[in-house]
Protein backbone atom coordinates (compact mmCIF):
# COMPACT_ATOMS: atom_id res chain seq x y z
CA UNK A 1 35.71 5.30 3.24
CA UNK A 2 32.90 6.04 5.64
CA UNK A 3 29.97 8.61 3.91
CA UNK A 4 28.08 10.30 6.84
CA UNK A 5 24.48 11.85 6.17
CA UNK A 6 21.54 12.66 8.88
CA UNK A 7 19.39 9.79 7.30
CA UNK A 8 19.56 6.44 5.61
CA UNK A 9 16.64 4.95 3.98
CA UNK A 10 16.77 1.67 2.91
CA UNK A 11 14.27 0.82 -0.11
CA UNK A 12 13.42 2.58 -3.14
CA UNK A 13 9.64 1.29 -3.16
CA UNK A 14 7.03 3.95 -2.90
CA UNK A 15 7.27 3.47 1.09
CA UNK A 16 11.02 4.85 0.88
CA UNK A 17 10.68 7.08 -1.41
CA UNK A 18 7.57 8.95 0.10
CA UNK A 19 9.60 9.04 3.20
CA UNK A 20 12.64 10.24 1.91
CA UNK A 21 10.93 12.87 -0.18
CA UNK A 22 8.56 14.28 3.72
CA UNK A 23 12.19 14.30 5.06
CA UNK A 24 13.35 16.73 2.80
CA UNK A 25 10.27 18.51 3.28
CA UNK A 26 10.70 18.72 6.85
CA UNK A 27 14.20 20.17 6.05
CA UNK A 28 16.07 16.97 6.55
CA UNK A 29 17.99 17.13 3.85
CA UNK A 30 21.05 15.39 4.12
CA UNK A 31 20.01 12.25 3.33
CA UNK A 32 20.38 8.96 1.48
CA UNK A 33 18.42 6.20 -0.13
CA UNK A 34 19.47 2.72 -0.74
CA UNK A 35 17.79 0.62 -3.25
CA UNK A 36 19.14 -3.11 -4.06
CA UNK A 37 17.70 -2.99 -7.75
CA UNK A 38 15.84 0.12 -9.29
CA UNK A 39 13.17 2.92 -8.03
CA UNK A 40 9.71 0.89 -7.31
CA UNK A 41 11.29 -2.60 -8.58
CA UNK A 42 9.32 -4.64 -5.83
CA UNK A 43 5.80 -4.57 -4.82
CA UNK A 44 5.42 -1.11 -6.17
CA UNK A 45 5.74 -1.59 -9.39
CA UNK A 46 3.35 -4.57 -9.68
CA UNK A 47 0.76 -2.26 -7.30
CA UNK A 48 -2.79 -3.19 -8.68
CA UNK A 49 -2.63 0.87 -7.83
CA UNK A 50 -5.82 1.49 -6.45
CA UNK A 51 -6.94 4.08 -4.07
CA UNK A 52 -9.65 3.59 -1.66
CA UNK A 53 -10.71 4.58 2.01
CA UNK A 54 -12.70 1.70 3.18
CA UNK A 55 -11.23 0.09 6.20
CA UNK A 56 -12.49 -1.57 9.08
CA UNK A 57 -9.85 0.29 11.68
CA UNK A 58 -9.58 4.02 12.27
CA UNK A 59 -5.50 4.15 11.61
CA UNK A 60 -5.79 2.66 8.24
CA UNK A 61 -8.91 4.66 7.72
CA UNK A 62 -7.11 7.85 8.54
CA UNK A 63 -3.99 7.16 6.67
CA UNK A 64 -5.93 6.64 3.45
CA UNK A 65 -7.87 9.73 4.05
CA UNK A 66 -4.86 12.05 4.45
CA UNK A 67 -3.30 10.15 1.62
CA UNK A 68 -6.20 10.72 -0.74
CA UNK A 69 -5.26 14.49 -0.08
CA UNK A 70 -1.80 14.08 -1.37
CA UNK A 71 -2.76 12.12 -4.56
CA UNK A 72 -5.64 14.41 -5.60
CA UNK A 73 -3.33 17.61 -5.42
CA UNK A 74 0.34 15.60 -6.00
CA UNK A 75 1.80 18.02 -8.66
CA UNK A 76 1.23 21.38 -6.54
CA UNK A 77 2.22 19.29 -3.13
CA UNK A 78 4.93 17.37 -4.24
CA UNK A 79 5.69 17.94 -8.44
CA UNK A 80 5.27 15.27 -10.54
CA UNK A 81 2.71 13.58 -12.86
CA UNK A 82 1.11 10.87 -11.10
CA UNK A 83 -2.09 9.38 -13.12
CA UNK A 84 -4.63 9.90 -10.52
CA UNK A 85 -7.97 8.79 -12.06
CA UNK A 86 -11.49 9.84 -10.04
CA UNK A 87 -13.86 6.87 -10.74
CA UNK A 88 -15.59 6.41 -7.72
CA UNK A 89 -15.48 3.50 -5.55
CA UNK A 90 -18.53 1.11 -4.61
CA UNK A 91 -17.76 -1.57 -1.98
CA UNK A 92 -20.43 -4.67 -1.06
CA UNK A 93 -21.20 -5.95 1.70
CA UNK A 94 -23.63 -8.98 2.31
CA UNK A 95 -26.19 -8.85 4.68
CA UNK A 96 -24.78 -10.83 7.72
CA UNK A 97 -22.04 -7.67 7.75
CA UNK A 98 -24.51 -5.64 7.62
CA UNK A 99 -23.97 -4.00 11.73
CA UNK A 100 -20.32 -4.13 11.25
CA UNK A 101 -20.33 -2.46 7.80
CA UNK A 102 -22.54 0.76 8.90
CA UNK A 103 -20.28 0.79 12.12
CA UNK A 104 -17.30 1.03 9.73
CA UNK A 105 -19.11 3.65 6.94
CA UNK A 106 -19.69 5.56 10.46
CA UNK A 107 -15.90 5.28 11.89
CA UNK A 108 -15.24 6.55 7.96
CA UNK A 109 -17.19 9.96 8.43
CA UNK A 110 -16.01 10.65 11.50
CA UNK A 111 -12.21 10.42 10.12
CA UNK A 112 -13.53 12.93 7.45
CA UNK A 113 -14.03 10.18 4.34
CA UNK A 114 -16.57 11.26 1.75
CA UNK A 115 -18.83 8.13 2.37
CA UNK A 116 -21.94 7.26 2.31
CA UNK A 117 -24.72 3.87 1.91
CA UNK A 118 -26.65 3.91 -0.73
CA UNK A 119 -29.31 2.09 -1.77
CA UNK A 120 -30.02 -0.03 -4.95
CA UNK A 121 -31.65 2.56 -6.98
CA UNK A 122 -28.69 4.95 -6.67
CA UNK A 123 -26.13 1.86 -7.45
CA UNK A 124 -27.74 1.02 -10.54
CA UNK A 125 -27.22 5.09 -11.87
CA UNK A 126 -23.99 4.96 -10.67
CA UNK A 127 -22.93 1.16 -11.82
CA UNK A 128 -25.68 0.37 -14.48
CA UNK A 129 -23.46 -3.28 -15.38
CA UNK A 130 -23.89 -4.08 -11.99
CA UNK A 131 -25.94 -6.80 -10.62
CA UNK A 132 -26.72 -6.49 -7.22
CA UNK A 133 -28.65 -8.64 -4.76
CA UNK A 134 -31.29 -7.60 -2.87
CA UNK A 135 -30.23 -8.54 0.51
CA UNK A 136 -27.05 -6.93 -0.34
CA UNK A 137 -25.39 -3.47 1.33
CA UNK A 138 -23.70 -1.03 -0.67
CA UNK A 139 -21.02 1.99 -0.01
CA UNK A 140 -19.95 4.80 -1.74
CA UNK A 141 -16.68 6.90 -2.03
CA UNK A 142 -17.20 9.52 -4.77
CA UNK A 143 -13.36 10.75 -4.52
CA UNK A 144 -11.75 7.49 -4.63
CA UNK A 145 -9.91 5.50 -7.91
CA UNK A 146 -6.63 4.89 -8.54
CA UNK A 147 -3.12 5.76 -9.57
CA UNK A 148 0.31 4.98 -11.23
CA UNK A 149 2.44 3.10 -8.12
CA UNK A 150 5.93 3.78 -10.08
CA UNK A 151 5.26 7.09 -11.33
CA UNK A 152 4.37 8.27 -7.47
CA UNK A 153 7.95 6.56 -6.46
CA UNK A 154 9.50 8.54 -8.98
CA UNK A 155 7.99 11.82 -8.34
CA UNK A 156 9.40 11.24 -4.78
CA UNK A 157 12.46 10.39 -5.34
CA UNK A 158 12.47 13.41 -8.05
CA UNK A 159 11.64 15.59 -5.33
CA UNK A 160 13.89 14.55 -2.75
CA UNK A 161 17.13 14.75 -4.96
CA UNK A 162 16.04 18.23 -5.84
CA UNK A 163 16.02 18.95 -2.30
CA UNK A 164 19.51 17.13 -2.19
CA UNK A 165 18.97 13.70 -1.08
CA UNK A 166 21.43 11.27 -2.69
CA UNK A 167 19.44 8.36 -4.27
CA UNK A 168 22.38 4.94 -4.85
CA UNK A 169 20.71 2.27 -6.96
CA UNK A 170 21.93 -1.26 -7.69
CA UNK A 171 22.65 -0.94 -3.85
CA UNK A 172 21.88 -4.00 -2.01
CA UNK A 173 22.57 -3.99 1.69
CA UNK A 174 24.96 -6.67 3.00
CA UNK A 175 25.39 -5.54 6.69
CA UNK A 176 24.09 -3.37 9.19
CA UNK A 177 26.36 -2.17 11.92
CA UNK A 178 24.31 -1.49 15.03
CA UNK A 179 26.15 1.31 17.47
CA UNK A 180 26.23 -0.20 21.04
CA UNK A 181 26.62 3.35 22.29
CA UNK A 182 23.09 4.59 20.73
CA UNK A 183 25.20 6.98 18.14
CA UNK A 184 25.78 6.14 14.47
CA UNK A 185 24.84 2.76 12.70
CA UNK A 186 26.61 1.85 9.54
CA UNK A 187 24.99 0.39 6.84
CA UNK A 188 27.06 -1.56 4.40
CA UNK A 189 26.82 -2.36 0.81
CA UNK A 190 29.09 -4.07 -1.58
CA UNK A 191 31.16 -1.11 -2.45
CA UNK A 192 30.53 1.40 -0.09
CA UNK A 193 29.52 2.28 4.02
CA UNK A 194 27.02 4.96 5.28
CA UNK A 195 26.55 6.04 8.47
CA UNK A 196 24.02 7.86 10.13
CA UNK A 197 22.14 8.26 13.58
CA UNK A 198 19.05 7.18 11.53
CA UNK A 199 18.31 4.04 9.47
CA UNK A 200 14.72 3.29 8.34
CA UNK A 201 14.05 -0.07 7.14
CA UNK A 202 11.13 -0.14 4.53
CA UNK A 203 12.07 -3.06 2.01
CA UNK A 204 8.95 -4.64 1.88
CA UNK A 205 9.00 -8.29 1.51
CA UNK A 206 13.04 -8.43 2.31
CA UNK A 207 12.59 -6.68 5.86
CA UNK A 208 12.45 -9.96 7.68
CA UNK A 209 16.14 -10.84 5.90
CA UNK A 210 17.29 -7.66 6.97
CA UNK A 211 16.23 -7.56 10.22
CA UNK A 212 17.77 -10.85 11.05
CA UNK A 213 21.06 -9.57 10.45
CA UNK A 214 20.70 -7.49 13.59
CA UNK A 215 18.71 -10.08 15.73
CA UNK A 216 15.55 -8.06 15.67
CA UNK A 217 12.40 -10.85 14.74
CA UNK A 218 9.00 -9.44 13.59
CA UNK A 219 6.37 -11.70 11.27
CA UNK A 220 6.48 -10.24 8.25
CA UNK A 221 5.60 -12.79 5.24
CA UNK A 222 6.20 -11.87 1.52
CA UNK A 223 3.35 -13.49 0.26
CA UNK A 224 2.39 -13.60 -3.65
CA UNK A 225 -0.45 -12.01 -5.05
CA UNK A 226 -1.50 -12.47 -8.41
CA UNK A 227 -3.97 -9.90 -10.35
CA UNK A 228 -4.96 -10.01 -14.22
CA UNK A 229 -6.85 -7.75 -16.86
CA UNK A 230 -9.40 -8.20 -19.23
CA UNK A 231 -10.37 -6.21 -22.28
CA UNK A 232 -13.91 -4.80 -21.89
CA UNK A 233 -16.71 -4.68 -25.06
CA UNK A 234 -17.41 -1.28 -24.90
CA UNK A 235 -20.50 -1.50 -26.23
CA UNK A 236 -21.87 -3.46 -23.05
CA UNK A 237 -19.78 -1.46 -20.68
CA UNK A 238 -17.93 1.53 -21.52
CA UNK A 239 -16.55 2.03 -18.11
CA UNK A 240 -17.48 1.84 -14.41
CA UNK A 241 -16.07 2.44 -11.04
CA UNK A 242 -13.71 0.69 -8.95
CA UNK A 243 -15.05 -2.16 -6.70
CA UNK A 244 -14.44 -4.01 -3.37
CA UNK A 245 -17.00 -7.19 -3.09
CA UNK A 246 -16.66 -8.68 -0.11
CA UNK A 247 -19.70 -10.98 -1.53
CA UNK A 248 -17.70 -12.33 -4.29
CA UNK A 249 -13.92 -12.04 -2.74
CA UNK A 250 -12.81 -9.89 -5.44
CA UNK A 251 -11.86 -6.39 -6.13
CA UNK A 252 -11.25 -4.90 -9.13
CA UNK A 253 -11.01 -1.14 -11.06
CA UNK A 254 -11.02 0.14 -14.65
CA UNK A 255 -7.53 0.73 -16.23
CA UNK A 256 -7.05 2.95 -19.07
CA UNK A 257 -9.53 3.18 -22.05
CA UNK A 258 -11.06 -0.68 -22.48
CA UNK A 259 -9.46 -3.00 -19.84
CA UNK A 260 -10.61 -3.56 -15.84
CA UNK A 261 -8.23 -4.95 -13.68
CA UNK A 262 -9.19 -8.11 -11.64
CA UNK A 263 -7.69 -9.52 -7.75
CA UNK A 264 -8.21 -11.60 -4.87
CA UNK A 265 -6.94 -11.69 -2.05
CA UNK A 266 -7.89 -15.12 -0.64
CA UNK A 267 -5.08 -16.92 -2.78
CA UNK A 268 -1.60 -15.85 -1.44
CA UNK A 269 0.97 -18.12 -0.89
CA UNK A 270 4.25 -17.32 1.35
CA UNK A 271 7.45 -17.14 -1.20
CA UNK A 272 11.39 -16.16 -1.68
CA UNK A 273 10.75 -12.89 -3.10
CA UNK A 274 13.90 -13.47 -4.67
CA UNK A 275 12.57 -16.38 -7.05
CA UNK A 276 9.27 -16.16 -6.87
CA UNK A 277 6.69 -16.96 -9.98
CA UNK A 278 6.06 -13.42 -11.17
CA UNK A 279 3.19 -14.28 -13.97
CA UNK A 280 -0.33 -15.67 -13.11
CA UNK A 281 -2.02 -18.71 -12.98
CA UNK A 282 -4.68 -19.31 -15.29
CA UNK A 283 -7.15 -21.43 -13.26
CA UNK A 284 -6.37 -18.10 -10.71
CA UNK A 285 -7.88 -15.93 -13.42
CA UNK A 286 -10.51 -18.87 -14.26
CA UNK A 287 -12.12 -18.79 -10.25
CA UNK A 288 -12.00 -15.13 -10.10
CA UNK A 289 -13.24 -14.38 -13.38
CA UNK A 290 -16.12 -16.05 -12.59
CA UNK A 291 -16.74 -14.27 -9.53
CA UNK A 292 -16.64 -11.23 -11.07
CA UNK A 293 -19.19 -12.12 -14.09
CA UNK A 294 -21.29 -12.21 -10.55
CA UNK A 295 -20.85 -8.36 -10.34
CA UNK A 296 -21.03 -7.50 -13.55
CA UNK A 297 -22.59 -10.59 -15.94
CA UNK A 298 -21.54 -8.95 -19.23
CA UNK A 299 -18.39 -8.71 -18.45
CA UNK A 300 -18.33 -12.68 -19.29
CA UNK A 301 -17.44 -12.09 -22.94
CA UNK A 302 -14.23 -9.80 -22.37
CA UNK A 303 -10.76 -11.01 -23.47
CA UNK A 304 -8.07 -12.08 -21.17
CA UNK A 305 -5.58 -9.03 -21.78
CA UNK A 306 -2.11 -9.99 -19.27
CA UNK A 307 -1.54 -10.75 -15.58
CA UNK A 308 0.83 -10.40 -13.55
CA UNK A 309 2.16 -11.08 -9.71
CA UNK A 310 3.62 -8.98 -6.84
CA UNK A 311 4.39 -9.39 -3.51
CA UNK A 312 2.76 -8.23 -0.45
CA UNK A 313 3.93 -8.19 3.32
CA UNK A 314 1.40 -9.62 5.38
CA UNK A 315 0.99 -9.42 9.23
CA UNK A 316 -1.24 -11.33 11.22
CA UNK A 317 -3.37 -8.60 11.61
CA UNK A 318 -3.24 -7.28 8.04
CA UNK A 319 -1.91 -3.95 9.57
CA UNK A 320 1.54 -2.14 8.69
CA UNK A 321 4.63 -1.63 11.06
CA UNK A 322 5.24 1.66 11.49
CA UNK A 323 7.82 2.46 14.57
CA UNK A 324 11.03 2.69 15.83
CA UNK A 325 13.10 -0.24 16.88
CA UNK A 326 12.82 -1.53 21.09
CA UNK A 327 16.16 -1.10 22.25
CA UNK A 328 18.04 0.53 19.52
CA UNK A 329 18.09 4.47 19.25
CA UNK A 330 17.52 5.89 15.70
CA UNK A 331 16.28 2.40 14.27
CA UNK A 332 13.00 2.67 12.40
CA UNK A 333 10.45 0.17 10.42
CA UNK A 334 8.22 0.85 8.00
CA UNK A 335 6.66 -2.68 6.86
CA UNK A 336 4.24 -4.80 6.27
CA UNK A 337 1.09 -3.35 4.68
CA UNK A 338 -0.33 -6.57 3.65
CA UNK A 339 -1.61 -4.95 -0.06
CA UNK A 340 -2.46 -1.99 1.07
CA UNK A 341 0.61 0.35 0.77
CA UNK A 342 0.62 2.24 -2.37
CA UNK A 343 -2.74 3.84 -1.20
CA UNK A 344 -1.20 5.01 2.39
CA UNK A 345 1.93 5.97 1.64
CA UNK A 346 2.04 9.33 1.08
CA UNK A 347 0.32 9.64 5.03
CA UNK A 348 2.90 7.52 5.67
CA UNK A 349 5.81 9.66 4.55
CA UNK A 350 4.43 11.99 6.78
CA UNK A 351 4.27 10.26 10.10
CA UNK A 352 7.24 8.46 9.46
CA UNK A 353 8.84 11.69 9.35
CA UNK A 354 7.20 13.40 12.07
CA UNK A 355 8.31 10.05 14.13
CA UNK A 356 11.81 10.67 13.47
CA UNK A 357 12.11 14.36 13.74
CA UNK A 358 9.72 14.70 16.37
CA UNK A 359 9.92 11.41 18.63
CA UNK A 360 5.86 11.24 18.05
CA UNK A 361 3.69 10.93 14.54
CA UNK A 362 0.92 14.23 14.99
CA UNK A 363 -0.81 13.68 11.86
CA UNK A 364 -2.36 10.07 12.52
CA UNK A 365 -1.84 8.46 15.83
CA UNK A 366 -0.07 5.47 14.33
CA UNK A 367 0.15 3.59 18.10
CA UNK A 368 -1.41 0.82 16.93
CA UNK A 369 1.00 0.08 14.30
CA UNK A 370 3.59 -0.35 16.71
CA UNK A 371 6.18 -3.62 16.69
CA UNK A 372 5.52 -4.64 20.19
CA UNK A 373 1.69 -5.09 19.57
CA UNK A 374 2.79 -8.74 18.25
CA UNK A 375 3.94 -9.65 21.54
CA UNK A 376 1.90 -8.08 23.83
CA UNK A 377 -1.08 -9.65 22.00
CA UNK A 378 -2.51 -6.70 21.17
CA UNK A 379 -2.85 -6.69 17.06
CA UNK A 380 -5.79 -4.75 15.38
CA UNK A 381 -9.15 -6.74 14.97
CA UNK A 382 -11.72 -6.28 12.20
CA UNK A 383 -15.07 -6.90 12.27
CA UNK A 384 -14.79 -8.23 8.73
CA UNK A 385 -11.97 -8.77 6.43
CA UNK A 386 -10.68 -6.57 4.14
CA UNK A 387 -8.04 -8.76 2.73
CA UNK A 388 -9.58 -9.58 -0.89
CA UNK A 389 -9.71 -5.74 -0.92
CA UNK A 390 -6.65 -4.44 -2.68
């Protein structure tokens, strides 16, 4: 038997369920959800979780910033508890950046970020464990810090069955049935077929596997990321904001009462997210523990607390998919955001939506995300990387 619905999303990450949940918003309501294991079992559940606005491209800048919105005001918007923390967030630049960085902090205010450089003086008050050099540049984003990846999934998909979605679990998909005719696609799993004029793909690291099954080639790579956490001495540092050094290659935030959370993002390797190594490396947290006692030098006598690893989907240009398929009506993607997914995806919800309801996205002009930039040769370019910030 054949269940019909206006909507299938495929993938219960954050991605999915942020979409699913701005459908039923939008009054799209009649929908359903697909998820091979449990709600934010991939990358979303091992999200380092932080939340940040610094990017080097306007549409990444812009979906942070209308993210930000979402996360600071989630239970009136949306319902749901979702562990936002405000800490601040300091990123460092060294001094040959120094051009592209204040072209970037600039590109930031005009979006509407709360940014700013400051200088070493106001650092130190804000940061007094860290060491910074001289030569060194320095930005600020007061409203930034970080949140609970799972919970956010949950709240989504809370809201979107209260608004009558249907949410299947332990559904993996098996088959998609692409209509020749431009009408309804069937999507198959092992005990059951939907149909629906609409099918968005946003599975994360398994979107190249499911794409092949209808022909359709983009390069997404799951790629593994490891990040670990060490147990603070209060006495030396108490706390302190979240960081992005693009001096040391590391980025890193406070968790909870004692411990900071440490990653890199210069040590991926491509993997089968299906049997990948899911702990971390200790000569990993060796190199980038030392890096980060370059930051903050009393941090050199913490305690190695856990690690873990996740996956990301990198593109070559570090920048998400987000359109619908050439060639096939009511096809979406929503991949690839190379790390930085948790932190965009409630913007991302939005345009998604607004792409499928409205043929356009209003809210960010997401052109640049499109599939076809691949091809064309037309992917995003930074003036500096961003990678090893998570």
């Amino acid at each position: 038997m054949t269940e019909t619905c206006d909507a299938i999303i495929i993938g219960g990450g954050v991605m999915g369920a942020s979409i699913i949940s701005n459908l039923a918003t939008s009054g799209v309501t009649n929908t359903i959800l697909l998820e091979k294991s449990t709600i934010g079992a991939g990358s979303t559940g091992r999200s380092s979780g932080a939340i940040r606005m610094h990017y080097s491209t306007k549409v990444n800048a812009t979906l942070a910033h209308e993210s930000l919105k979402v996360f600071t005001n989630f239970s009136d918007l949306v319902g749901g508890e979702v562990g936002f923390v405000k800490t601040g967030y300091m990123v460092f630049a060294p001094s040959e950046a120094s051009q592209a960085f204040r072209e970037n902090i600039s590109m930031q205010q005009e979006v509407g970020i709360s940014t700013r450089e400051i200088d070493h003086k106001e650092a130190a008050e804000l940061a007094p464990a860290f060491k910074i050099a001289e030569t060194e540049h320095i930005a600020w984003e007061d409203d930034s810090g970080h949140a609970d990846p799972s919970a956010t999934a949950l709240a989504y998909i809370n809201h979107a069955r209260a608004n009558g979605a249907t949410i299947h679990l332990e559904a993996p998909v098996i088959d998609i049935k692409i209509s020749e005719s431009g009408s309804s696609h069937q999507v198959i799993t092992e005990k059951a077929c939907f149909e629906s004029e609409t099918v968005i793909i946003a599975t994360g690291p398994w979107t190249s596997s499911l794409l092949k099954k209808i022909n359709v080639s983009l390069p997404l790579l799951p790629t593994r990321h490891q990040v670990f956490l060490i147990k603070r001495n209060l006495n030396k540092i108490p706390t302190h904001p979240g960081g992005g050094d693009m001096t040391n290659l590391i980025y890193f935030r406070p968790e909870g009462h004692d411990l900071t959370l440490v990653g890199n993002g210069n040590h991926e390797e491509t993997v089968n997210p299906d049997s990948y190594n899911q702990k971390y490396d200790l000569s990993y947290a060796a190199d980038v523990w030392t890096r980060l006692t370059k930051r903050i030098p009393s941090i050199a006598d913490a305690e190695l607390f856990t690690g873990y690893s996740g996956l990301y989907t990198t593109t070559p240009d570090l920048h998400p998919i987000i359109d619908s398929v050439d060639g096939i009506n009511g096809l979406f993607v929503c991949s690839g955001f190379s790390g930085h997914g948790f932190k965009l995806a409630p913007a991302v919800g939005t345009v998604m939506t607004e792409l499928v309801t409205q043929g356009k996205a209003i809210t960010v002009d997401i052109e640049p995300l499109k599939m076809n930039r691949f091809a064309d040769g037309r992917l995003n370019t930074t003036k500096y990387s961003f990678k090893v910030i998570a």
